[in-house]
Structures are given as C-alpha cells and as structure tokens.
N, C-alpha and C. Protein backbone atom coordinates (compact mmCIF):
# COMPACT_ATOMS: atom_id res chain seq x y z
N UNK A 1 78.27 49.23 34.51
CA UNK A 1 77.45 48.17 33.96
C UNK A 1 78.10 46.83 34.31
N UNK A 2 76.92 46.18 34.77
CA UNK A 2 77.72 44.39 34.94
C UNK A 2 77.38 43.26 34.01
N UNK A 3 78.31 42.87 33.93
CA UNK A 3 77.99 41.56 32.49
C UNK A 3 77.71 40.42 33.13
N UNK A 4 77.08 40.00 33.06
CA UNK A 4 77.05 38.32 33.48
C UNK A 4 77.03 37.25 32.45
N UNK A 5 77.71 36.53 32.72
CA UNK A 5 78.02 35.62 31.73
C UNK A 5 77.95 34.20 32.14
N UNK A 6 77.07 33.15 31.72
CA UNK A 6 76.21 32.32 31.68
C UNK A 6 77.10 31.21 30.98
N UNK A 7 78.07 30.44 31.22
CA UNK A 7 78.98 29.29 30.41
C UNK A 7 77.56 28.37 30.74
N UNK A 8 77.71 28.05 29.18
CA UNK A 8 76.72 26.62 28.93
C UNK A 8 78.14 25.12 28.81
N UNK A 9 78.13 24.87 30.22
CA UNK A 9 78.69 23.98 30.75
C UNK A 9 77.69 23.04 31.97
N UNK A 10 77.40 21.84 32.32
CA UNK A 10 77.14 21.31 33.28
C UNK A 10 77.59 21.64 34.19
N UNK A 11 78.40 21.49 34.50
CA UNK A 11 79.46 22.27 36.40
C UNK A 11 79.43 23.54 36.53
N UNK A 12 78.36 24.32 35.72
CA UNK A 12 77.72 25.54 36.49
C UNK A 12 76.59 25.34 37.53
N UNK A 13 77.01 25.71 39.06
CA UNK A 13 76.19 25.63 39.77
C UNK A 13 75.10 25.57 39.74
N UNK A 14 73.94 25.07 40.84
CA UNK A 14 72.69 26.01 40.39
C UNK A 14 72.32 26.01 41.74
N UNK A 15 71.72 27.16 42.20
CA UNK A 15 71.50 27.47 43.75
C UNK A 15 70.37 26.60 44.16
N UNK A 16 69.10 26.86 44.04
CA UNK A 16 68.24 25.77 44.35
C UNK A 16 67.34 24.34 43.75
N UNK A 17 67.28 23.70 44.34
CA UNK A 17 66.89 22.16 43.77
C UNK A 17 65.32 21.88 44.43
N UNK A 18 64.37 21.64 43.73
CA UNK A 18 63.18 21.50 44.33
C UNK A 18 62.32 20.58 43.65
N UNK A 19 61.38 19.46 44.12
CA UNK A 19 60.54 18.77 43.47
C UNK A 19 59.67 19.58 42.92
N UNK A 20 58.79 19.38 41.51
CA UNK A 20 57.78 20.14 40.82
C UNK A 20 56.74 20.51 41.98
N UNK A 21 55.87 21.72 41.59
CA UNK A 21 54.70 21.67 42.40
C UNK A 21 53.62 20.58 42.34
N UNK A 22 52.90 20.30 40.71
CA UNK A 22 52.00 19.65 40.72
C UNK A 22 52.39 18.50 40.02
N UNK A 23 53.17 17.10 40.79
CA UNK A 23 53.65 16.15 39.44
C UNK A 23 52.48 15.67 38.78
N UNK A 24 52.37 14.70 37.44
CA UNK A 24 51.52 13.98 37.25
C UNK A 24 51.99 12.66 36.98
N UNK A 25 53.34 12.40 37.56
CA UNK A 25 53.79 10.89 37.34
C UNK A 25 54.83 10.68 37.94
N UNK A 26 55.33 9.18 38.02
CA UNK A 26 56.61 9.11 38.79
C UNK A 26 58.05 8.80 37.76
N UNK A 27 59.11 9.20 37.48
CA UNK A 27 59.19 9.81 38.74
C UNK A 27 59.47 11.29 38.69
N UNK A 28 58.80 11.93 40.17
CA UNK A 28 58.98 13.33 40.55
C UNK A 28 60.00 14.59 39.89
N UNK A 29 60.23 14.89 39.25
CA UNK A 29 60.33 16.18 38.42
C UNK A 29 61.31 16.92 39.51
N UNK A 30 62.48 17.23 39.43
CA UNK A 30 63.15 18.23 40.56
C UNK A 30 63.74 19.41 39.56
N UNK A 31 63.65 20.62 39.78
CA UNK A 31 63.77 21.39 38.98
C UNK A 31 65.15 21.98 39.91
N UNK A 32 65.92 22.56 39.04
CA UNK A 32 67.47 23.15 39.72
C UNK A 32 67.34 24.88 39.21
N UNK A 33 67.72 25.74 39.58
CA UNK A 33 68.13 27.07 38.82
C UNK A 33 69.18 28.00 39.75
N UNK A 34 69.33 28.79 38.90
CA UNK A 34 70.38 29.85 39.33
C UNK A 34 70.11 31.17 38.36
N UNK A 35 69.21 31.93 39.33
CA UNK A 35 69.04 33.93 39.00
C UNK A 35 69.64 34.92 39.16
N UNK A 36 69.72 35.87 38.01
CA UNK A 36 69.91 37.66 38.58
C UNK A 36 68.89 38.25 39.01
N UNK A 37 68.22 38.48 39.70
CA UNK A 37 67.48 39.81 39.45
C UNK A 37 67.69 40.96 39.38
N UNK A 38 67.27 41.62 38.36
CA UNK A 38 66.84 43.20 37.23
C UNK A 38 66.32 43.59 37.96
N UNK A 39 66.70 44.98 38.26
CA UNK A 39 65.53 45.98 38.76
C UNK A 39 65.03 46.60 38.02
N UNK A 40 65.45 46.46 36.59
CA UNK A 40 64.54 46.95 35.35
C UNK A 40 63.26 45.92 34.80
N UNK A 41 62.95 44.69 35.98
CA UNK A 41 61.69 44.41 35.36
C UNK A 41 61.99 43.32 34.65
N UNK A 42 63.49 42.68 34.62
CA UNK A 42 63.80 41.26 34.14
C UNK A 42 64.51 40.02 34.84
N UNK A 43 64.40 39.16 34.60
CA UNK A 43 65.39 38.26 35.55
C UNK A 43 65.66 37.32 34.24
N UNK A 44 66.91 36.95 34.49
CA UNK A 44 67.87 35.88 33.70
C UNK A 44 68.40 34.65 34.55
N UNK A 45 68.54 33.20 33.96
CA UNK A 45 68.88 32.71 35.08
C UNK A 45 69.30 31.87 34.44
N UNK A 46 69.60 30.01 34.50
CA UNK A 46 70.01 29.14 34.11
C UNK A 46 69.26 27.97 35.06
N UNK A 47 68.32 27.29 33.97
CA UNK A 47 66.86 26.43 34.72
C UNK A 47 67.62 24.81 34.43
N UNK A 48 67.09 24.23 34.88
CA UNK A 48 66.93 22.57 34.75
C UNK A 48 65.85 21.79 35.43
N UNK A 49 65.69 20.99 34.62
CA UNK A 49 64.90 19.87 35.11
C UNK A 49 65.13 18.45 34.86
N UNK A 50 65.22 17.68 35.57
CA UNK A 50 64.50 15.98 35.74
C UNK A 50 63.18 15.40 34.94
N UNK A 51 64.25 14.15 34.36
CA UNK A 51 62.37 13.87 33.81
C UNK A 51 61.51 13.31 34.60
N UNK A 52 60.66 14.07 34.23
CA UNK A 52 58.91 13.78 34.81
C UNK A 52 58.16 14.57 34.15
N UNK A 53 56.69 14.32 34.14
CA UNK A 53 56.02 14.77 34.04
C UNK A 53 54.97 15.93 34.96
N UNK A 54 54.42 17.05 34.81
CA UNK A 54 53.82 17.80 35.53
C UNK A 54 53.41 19.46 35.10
N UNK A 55 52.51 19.61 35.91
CA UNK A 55 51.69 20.86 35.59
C UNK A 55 52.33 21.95 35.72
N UNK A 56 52.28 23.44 34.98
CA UNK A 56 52.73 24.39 35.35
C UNK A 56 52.44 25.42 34.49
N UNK A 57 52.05 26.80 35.57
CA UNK A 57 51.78 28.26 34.55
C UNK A 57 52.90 28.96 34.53
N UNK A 58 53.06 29.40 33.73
CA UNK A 58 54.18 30.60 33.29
C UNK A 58 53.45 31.92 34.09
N UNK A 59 53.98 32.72 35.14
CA UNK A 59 53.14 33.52 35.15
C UNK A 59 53.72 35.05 34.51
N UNK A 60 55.38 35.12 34.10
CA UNK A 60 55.65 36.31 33.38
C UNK A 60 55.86 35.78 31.77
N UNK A 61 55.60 36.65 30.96
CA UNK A 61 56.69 36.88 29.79
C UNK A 61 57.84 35.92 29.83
N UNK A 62 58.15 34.89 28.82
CA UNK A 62 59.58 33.95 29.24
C UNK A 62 59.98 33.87 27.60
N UNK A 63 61.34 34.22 27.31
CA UNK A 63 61.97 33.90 26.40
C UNK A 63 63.01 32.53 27.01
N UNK A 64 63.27 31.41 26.41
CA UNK A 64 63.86 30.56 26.98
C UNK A 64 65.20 29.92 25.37
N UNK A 65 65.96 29.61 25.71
CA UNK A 65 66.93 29.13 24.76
C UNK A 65 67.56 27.82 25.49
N UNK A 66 67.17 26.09 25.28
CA UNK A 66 67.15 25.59 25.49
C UNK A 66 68.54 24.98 25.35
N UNK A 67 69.60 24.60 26.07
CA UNK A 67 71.14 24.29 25.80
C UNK A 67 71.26 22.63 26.17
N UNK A 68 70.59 21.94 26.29
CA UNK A 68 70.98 20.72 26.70
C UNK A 68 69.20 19.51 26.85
N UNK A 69 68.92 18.81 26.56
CA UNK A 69 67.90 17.90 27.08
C UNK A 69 67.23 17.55 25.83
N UNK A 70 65.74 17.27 25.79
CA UNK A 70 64.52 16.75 25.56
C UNK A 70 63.29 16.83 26.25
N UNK A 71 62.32 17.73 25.88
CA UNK A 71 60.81 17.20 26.82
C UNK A 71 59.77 18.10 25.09
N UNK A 72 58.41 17.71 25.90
CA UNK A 72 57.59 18.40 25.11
C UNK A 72 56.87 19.18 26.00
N UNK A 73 55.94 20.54 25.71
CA UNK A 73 54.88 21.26 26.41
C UNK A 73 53.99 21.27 25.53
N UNK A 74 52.80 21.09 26.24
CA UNK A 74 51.56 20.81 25.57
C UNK A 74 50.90 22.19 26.04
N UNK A 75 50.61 23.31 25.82
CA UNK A 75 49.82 24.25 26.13
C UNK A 75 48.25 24.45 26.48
N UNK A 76 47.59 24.46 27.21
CA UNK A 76 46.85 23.98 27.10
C UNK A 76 45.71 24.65 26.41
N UNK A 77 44.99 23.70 26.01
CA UNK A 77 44.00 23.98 24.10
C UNK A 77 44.72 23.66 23.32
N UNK A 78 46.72 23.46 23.20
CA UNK A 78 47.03 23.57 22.09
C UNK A 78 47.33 22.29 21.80
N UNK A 79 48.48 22.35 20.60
CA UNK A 79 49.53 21.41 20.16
C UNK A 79 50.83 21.18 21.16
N UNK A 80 51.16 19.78 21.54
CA UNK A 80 52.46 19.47 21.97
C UNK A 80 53.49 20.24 20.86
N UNK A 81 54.27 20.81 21.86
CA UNK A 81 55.60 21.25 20.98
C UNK A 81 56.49 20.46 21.45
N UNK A 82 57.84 19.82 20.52
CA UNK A 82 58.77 19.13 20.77
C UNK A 82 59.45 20.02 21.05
N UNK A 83 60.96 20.04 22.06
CA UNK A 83 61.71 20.88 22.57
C UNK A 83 63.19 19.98 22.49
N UNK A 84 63.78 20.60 22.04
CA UNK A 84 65.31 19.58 21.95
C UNK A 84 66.95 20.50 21.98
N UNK A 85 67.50 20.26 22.32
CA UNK A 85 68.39 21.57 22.92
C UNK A 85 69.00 22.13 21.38
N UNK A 86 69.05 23.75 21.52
CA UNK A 86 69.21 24.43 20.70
C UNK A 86 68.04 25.01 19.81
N UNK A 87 67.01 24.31 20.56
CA UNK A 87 65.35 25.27 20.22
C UNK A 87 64.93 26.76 21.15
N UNK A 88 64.40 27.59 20.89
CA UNK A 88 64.05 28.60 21.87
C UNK A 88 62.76 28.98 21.96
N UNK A 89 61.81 29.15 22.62
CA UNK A 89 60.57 29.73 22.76
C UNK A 89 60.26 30.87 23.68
N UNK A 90 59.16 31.62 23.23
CA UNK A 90 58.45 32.59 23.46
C UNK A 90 57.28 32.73 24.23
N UNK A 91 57.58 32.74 25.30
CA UNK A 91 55.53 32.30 26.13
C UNK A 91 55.64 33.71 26.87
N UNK A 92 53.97 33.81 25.95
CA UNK A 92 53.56 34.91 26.79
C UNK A 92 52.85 34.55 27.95
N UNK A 93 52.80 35.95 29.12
CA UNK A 93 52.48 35.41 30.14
C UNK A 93 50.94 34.24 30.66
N UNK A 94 51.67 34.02 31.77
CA UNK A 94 50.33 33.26 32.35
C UNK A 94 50.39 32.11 30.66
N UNK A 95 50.79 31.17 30.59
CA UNK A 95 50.58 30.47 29.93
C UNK A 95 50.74 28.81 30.78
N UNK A 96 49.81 28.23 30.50
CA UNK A 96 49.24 27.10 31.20
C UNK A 96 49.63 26.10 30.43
N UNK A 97 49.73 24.64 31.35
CA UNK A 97 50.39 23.57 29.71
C UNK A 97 51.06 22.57 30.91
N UNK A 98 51.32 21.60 30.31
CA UNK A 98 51.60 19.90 30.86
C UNK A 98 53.17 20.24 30.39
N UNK A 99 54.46 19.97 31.09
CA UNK A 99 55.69 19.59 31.00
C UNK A 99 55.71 18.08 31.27
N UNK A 100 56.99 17.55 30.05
CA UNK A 100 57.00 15.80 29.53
C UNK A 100 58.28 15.76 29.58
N UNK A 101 59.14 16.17 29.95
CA UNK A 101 60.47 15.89 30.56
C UNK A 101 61.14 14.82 29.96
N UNK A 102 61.62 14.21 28.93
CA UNK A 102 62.03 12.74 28.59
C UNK A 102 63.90 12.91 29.06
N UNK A 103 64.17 14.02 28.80
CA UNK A 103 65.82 13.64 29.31
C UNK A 103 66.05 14.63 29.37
N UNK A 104 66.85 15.03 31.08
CA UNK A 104 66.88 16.11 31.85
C UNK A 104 67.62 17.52 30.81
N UNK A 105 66.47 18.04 30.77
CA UNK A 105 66.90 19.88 30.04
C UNK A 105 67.50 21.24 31.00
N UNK A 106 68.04 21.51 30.49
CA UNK A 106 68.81 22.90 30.84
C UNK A 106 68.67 23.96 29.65
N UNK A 107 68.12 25.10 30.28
CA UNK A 107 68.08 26.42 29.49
C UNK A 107 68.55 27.38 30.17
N UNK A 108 68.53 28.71 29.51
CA UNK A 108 69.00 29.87 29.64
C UNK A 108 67.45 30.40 29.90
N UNK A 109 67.22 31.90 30.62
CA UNK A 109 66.09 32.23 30.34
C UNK A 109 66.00 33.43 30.63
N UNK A 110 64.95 34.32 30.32
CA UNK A 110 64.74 35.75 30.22
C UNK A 110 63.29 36.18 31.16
N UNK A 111 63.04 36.39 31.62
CA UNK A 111 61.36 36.33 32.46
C UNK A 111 61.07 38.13 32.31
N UNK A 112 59.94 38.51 31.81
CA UNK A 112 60.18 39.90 31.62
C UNK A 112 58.41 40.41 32.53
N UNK A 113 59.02 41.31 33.29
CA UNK A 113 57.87 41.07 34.17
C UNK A 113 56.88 42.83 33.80
C-alpha cells in the first residue's frame, strides 16, 4: 500500500498551470494542480486558483477541503456559497455554477468517478 501525503504548505509543487476555460472577467483565472490517479475509480490531488472570475462543470463526484484562499460558487439555479479556507464541500456530479475567485485558493480534493 502507498500513502501519499499532501503537506498543506505553499512550496508544494504543482505540475500544471493553465488559464480557465471559459473566463467571465479580467483578470484571467490560471488554475495550478498536482494528481494521483486511482485505479479504483478516484483521483486526489492539490488544486489552486487565481482570482477571476469564470464558468465551470464539475463533471465527477468532488469532495474538496479548502486549505488556503477566498472565492464564492454560485451553482447554477442556486444560492452563492461563500468558501473561505478550512470550509469543505460536496458536489455531486456534473454540477454547473460561476467561480468568484476573490483571493487565490488552494484545496485538497477527492474526484470519485
């Protein structure tokens, strides 16, 4: 069995850096992460983002535990949820919704496919 272990530190790497797909403001949204992939059907990783604003679906199962930032997600039909580090959420899949980015977040995350 292998452990991986995830230090909630800043000067943990993160392999790739990419502007959002769909922004809706400036400025541009660059999202950072670093994955395992499960061959049991999960992936774990360590996410970040830049503030901005922009669109995005969840398309698996995501448990997320938020370690650092500020933004809100607005789901869409729903209520804005505030997000502030040391909050965690539950989205089931395919969940649709506006990301508000106010000061760059870092989480932990679970994607269960």
């Amino acid at each position: 069995m292998n452990i991986t272990h995830f230090r909630n530190t800043p000067s943990v790497g993160l392999d790739e850096s990419n502007p959002v797909a769909v922004p809706l403001s400036e400025p541009v949204a660059v999202t950072s992460t670093t994955s395992v992939e499960r061959s049991d059907g999960v992936e774990t990783g360590i996410w970040e983002c830049t503030p901005g604003r922009w669109r995005r679906q969840i398309a698996q199962q995501e448990f997320c535990h938020f370690v650092a930032g500020r933004c809100t997600f607005t789901p869409d039909g729903g209520e804005p949820i505030e997000i502030r580090a040391g909050d965690a959420l539950m989205m089931p899949a395919n969940t649709l919704g506006i990301w508000d980015i106010q000061e760059t977040v870092r989480k932990t995350y679970v994607l269960i496919f």
